[in-house]
C-alpha atoms as a PDB file:
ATOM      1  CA  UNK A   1     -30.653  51.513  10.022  1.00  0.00           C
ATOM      2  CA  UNK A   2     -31.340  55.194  11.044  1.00  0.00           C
ATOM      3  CA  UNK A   3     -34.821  55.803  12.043  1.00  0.00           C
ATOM      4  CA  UNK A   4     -36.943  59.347  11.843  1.00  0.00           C
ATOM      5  CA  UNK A   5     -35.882  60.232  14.852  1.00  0.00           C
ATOM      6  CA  UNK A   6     -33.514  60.298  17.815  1.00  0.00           C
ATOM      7  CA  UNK A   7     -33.908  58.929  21.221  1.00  0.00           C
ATOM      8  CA  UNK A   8     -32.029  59.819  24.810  1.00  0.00           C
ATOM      9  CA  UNK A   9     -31.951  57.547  27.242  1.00  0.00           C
ATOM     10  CA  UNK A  10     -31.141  58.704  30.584  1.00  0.00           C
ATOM     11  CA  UNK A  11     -31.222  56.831  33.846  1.00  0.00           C
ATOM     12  CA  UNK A  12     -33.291  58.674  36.114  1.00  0.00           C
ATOM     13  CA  UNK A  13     -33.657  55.954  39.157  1.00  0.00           C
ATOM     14  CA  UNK A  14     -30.784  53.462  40.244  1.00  0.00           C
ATOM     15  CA  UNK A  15     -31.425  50.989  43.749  1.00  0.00           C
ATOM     16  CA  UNK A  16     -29.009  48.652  44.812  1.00  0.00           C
ATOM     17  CA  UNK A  17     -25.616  48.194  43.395  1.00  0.00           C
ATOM     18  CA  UNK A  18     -25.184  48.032  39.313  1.00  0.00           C
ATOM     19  CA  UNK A  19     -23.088  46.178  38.399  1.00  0.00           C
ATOM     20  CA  UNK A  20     -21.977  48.187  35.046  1.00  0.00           C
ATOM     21  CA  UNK A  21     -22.081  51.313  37.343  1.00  0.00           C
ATOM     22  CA  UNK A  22     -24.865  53.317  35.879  1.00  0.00           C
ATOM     23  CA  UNK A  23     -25.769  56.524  37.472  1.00  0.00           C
ATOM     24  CA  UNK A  24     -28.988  58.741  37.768  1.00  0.00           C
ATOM     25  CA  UNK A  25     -28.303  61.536  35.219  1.00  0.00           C
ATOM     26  CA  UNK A  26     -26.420  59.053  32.569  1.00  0.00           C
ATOM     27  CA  UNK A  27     -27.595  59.141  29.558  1.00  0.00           C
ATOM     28  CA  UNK A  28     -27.221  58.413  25.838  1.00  0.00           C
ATOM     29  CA  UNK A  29     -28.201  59.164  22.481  1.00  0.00           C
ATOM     30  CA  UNK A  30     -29.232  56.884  19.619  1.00  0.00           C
ATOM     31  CA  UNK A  31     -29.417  57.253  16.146  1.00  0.00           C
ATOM     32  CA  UNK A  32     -28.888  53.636  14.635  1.00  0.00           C
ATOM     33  CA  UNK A  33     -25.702  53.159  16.720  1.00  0.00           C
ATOM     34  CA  UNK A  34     -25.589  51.090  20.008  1.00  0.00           C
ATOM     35  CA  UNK A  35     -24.392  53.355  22.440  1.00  0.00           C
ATOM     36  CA  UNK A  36     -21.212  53.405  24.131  1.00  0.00           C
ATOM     37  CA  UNK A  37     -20.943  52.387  27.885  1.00  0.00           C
ATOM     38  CA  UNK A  38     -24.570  51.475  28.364  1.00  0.00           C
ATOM     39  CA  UNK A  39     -25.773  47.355  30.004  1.00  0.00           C
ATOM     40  CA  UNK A  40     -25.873  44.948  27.157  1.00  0.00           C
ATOM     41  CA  UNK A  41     -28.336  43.341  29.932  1.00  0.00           C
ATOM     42  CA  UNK A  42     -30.486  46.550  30.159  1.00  0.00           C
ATOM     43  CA  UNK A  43     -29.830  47.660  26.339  1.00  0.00           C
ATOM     44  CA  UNK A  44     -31.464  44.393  25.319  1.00  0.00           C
ATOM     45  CA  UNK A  45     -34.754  45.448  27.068  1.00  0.00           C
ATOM     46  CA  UNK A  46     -34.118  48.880  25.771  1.00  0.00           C
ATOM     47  CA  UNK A  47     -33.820  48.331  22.500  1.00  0.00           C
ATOM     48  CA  UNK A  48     -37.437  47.456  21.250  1.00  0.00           C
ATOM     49  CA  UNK A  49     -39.194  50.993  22.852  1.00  0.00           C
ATOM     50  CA  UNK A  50     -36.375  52.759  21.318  1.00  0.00           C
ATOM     51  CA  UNK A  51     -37.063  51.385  18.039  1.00  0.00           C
ATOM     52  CA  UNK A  52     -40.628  52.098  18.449  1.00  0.00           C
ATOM     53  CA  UNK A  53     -40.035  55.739  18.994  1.00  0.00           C
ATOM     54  CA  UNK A  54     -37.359  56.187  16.470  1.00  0.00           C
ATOM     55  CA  UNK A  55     -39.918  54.937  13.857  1.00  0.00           C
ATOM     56  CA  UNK A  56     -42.694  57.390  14.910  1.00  0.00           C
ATOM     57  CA  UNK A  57     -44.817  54.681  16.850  1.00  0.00           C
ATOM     58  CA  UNK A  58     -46.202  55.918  20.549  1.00  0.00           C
ATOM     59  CA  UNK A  59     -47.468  53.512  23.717  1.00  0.00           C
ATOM     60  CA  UNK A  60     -50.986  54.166  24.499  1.00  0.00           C
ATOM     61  CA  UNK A  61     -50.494  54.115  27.694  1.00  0.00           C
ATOM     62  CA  UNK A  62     -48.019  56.616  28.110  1.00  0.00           C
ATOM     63  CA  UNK A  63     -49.503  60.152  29.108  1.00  0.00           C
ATOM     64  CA  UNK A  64     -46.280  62.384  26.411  1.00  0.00           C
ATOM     65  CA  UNK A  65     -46.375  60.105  23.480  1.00  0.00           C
ATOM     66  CA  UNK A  66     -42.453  61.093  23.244  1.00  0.00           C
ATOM     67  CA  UNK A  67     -42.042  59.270  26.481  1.00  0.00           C
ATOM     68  CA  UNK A  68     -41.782  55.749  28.121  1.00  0.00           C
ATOM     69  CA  UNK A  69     -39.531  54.288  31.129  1.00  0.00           C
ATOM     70  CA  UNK A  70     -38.070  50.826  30.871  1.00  0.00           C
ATOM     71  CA  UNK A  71     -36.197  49.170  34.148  1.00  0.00           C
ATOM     72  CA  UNK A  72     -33.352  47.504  33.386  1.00  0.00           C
ATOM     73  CA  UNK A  73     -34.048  42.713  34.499  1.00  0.00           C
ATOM     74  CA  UNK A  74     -32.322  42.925  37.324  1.00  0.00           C
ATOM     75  CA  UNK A  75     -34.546  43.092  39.948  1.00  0.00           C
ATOM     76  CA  UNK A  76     -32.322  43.352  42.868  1.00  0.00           C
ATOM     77  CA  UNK A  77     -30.579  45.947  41.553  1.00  0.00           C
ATOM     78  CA  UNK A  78     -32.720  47.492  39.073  1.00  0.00           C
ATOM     79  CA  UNK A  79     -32.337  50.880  37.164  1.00  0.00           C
ATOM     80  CA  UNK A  80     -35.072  52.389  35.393  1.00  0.00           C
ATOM     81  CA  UNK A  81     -34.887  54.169  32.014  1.00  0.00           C
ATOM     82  CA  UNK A  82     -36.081  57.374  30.719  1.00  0.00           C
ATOM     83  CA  UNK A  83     -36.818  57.250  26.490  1.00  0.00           C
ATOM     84  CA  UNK A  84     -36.965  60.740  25.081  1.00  0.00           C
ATOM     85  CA  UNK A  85     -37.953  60.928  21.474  1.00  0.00           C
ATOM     86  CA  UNK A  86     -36.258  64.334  20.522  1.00  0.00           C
ATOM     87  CA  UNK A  87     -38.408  66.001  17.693  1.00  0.00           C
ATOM     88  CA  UNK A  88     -35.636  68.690  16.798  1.00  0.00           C
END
């Protein structure tokens, strides 16, 4: 299911070793497609915050409603994610 808009997710902190191999500066874009190349692991965390900004929803906490970071569960290793909502 498409949602009203798209979201980028780009990796924009990476400690340790990944084990997939993600880089600062990847990044994706989703439309109602898992992405190509991206941590089943990490996309699993991922996926409800993307949802929630494809749909027009916002986290209160969150200072740009069109923007939220989510690190991926490993811990030892982690990488953190950037969501963009992209309101073109």
């Amino acid at each position: 299911m498409e949602g009203k808009f798209e979201v980028r997710v780009k990796v924009i902190s990476q400690q340790g070793r990944c084990s997939v191999g993600h880089q600062v500066g990847d990044e994706w874009l989703t439309s109602g497609r898992t992405p190509e190349g991206i941590c089943l692991n990490a996309f699993g965390m991922l996926l409800p915050n993307i949802r929630t900004l494809m749909f027009g929803g916002a986290f209160p906490w969150e200072p740009d409603q069109d923007v939220t970071t989510i690190c991926c569960p490993d811990a030892k290793n982690p990488v953190v994610f950037e969501l963009r909502r992209i309101r073109e």
